[in-house]
Protein backbone atom coordinates (compact mmCIF):
# COMPACT_ATOMS: atom_id res chain seq x y z
CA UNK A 1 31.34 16.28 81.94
CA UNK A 2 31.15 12.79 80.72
CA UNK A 3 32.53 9.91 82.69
CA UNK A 4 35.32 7.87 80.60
CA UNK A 5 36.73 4.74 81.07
CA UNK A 6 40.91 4.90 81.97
CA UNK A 7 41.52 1.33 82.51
CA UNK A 8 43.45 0.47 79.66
CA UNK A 9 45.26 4.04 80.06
CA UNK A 10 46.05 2.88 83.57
CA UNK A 11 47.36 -0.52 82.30
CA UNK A 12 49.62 1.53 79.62
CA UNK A 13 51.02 3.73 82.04
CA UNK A 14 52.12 1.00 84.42
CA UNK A 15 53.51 -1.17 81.98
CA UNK A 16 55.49 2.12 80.52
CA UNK A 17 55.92 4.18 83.14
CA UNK A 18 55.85 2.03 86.51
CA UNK A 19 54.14 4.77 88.64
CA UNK A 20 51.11 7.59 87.86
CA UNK A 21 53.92 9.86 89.45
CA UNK A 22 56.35 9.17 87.05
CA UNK A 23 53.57 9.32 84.08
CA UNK A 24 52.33 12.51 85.57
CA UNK A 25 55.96 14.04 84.82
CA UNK A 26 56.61 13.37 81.73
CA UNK A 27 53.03 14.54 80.50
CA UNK A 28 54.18 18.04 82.22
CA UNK A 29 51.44 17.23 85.32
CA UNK A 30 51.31 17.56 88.92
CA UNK A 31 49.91 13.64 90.05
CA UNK A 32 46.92 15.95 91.30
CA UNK A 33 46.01 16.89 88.07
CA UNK A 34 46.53 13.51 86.66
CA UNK A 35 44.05 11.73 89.06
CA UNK A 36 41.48 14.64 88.30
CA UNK A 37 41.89 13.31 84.55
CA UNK A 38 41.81 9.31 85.60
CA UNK A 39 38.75 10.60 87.49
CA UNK A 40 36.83 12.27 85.00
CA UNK A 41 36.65 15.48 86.97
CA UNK A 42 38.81 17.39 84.28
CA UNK A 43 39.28 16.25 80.63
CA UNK A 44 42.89 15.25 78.87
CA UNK A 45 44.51 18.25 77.08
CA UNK A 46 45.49 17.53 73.56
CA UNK A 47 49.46 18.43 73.95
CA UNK A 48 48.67 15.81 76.75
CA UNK A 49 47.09 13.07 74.51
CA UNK A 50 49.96 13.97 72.08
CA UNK A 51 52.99 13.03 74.57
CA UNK A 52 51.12 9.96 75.72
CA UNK A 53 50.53 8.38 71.85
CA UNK A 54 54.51 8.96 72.17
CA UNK A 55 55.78 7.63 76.07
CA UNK A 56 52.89 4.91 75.82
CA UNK A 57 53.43 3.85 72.37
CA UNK A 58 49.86 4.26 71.46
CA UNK A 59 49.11 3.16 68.05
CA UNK A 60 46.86 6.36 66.80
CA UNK A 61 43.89 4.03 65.82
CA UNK A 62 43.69 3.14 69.40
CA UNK A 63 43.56 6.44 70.46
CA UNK A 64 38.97 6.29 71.29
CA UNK A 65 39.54 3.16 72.87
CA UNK A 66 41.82 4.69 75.41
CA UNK A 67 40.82 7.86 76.06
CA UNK A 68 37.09 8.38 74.98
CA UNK A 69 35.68 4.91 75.87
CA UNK A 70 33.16 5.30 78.18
């Protein structure tokens, strides 16, 4: 599985969410699963990408950049 780069995901999620935890539930994810994703060792779902473009306010052109940069 490729290795991707989550640092401006992280960045988005504090600024909009506060905590992982907090991000975690409102994507529908245990924080487990979540850190599995920041880690590479499992890959975003798309209902998942989906409700993040929405909490994060992710402008849909910026959608590689944040979740396929590597």
């Amino acid at each position: 599985m490729p290795v991707y780069n989550y640092n401006k995901l992280r960045g988005l999620i504090r600024e909009h969410f506060g905590t992982l935890d907090n991000y975690a539930d409102y994507i529908g994810i245990s924080y487990t699963s979540l850190q599995d994703r920041l880690n590479s060792r499992l890959p975003f779902k798309q209902d998942e990408i989906e409700k993040s473009i929405k909490g994060l306010k992710i402008n849909p052109k910026d959608i590689d950049i944040i979740f396929f940069a590597k």
